[in-house]
Protein backbone atom coordinates (compact mmCIF):
# COMPACT_ATOMS: atom_id res chain seq x y z
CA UNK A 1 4.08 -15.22 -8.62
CA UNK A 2 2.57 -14.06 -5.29
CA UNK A 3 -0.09 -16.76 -5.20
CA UNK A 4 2.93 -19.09 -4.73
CA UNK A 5 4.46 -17.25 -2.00
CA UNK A 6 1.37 -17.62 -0.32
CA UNK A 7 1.11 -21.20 -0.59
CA UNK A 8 4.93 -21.48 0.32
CA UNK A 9 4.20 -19.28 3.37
CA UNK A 10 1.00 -21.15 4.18
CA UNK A 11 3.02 -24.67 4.05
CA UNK A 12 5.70 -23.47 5.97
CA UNK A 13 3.14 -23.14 9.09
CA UNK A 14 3.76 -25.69 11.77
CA UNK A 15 1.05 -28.18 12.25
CA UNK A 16 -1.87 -27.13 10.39
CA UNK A 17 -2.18 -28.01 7.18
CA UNK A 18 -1.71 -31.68 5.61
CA UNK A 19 -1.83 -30.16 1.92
CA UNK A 20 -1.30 -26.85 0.27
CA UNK A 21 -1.96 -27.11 -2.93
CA UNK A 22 -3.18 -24.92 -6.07
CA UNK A 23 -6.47 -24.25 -8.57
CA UNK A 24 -4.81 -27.10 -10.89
CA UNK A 25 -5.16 -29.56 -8.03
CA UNK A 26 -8.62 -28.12 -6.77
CA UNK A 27 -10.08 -28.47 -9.92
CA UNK A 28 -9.27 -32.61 -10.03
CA UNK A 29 -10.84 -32.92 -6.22
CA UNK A 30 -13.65 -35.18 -7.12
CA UNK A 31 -15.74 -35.01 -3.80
CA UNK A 32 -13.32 -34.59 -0.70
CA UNK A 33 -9.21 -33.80 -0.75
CA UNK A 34 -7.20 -36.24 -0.55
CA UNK A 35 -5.94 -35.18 3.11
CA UNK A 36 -7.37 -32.86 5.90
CA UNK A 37 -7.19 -30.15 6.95
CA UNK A 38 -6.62 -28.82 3.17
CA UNK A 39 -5.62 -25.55 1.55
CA UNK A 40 -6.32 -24.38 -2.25
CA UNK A 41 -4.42 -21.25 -2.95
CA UNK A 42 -4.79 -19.04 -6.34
CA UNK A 43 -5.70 -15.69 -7.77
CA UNK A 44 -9.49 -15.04 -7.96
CA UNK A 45 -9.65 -11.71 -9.57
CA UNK A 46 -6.94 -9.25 -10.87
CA UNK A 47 -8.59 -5.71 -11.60
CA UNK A 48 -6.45 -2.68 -13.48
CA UNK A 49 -6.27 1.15 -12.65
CA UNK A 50 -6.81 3.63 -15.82
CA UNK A 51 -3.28 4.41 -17.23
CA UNK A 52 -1.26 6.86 -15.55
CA UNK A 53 1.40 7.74 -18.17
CA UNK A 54 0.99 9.22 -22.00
CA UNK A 55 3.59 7.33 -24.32
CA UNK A 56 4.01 4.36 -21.60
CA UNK A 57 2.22 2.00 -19.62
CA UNK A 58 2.09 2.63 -15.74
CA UNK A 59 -1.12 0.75 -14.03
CA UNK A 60 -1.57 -0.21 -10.70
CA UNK A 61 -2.92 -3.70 -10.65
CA UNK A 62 -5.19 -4.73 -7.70
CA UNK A 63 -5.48 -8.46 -7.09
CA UNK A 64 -7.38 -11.07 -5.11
CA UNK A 65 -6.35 -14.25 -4.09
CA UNK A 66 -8.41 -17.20 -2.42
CA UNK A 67 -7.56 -19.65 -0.18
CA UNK A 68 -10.20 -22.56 -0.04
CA UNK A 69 -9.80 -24.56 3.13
CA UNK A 70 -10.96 -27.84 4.00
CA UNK A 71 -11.94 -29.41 7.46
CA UNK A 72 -13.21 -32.80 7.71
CA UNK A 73 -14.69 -33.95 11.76
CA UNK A 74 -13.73 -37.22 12.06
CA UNK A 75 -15.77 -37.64 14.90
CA UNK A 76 -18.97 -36.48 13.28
CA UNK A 77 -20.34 -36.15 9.90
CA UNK A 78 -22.72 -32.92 10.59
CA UNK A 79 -20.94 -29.64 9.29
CA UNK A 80 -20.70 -27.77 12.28
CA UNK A 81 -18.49 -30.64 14.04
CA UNK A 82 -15.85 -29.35 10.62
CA UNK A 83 -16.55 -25.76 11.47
CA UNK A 84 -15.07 -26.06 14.89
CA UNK A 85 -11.68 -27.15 13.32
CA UNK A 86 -11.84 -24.62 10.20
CA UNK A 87 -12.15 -21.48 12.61
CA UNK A 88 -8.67 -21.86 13.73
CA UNK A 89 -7.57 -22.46 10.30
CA UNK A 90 -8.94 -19.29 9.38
CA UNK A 91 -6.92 -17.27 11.95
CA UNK A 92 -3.87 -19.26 11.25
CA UNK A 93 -3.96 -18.36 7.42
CA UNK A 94 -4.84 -14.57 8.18
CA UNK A 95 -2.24 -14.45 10.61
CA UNK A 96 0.22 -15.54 8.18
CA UNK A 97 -0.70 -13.02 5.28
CA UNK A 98 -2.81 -9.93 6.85
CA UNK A 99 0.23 -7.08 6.77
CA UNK A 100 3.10 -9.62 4.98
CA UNK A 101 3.98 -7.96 1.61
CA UNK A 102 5.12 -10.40 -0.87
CA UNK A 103 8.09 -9.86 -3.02
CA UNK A 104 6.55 -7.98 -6.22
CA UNK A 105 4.24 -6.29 -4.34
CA UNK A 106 3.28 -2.09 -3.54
CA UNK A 107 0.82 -3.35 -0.76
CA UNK A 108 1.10 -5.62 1.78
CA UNK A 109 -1.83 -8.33 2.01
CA UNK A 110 -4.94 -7.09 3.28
CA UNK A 111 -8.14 -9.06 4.29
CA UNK A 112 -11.33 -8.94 1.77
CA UNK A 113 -13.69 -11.71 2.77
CA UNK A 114 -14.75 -15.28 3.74
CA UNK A 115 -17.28 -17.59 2.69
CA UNK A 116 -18.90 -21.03 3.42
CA UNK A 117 -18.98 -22.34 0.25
CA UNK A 118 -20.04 -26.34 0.76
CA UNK A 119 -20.74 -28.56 3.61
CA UNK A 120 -20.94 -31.61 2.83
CA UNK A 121 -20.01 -34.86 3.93
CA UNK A 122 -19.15 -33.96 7.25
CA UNK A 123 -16.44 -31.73 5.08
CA UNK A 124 -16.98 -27.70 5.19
CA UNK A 125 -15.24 -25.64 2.19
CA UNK A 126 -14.37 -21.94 3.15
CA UNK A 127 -13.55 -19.35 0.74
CA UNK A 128 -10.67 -16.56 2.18
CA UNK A 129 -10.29 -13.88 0.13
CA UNK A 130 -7.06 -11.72 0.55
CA UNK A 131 -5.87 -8.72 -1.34
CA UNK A 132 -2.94 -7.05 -2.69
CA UNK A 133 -1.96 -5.14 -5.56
CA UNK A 134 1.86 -4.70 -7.64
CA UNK A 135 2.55 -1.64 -10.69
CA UNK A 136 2.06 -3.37 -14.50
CA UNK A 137 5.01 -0.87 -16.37
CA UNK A 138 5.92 -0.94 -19.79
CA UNK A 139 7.43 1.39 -22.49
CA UNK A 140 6.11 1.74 -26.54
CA UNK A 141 7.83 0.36 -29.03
């Protein structure tokens, strides 16, 4: 699955991230991860193109995948103190993916969006949104 070649390729960066980790694990985070900085990989959205053959099945198949990070300032508990370590997360993780194609894929990864989703806590919770998109074949029966 791609979204696990992004987490592999996201863990495999030096330095910057103490967990990398999926939607199964973000959906038990009760409050704050259990380590910082934090990164919550999995798909968001998967979209399909109309059918391009008669008496098979040829679609392209365009996917999104997020990437929730998680700063924590340890030195403050206001937002913005997290938002100065979470920019350089950002770069890091679009760095890693923006033009790597992932085994499966037609595309390589392209960038789609980001989003403050929380601050809290003196925690911020950003939303990266990456694309790419594989061919869904099959033949009747």
């Amino acid at each position: 699955m791609i979204e696990d070649q992004i987490r592999a390729r996201l863990a495999a960066l030096p330095a910057t991230f103490a967990l990398v980790e999926g939607a199964a694990e973000l959906s038990l985070v009760a409050g704050q991860p259990k380590a910082f900085p934090a990164a919550y990989v999995f798909e968001s959205e998967k979209a399909a193109a109309p059918n391009e053959r008669l008496n098979a099945v040829l679609q392209r198949i365009e996917a999104d995948y997020a990437i929730v990070l998680v700063a924590k300032s340890v030195a403050a508990a206001s937002g913005a103190a997290a938002l100065t370590q979470l920019r350089p997360l950002e770069t890091a993780v679009l760095a890693a993916l923006i033009g790597w194609q992932p085994t499966g894929a037609d595309q390589p990864i392209t960038f789609t969006s980001s989003t403050i989703t929380r601050v809290a806590a003196g925690t911020v919770w950003l939303e990266v949104v990456v694309s790419t998109s594989w061919y869904l074949e099959g033949t009747a029966t």
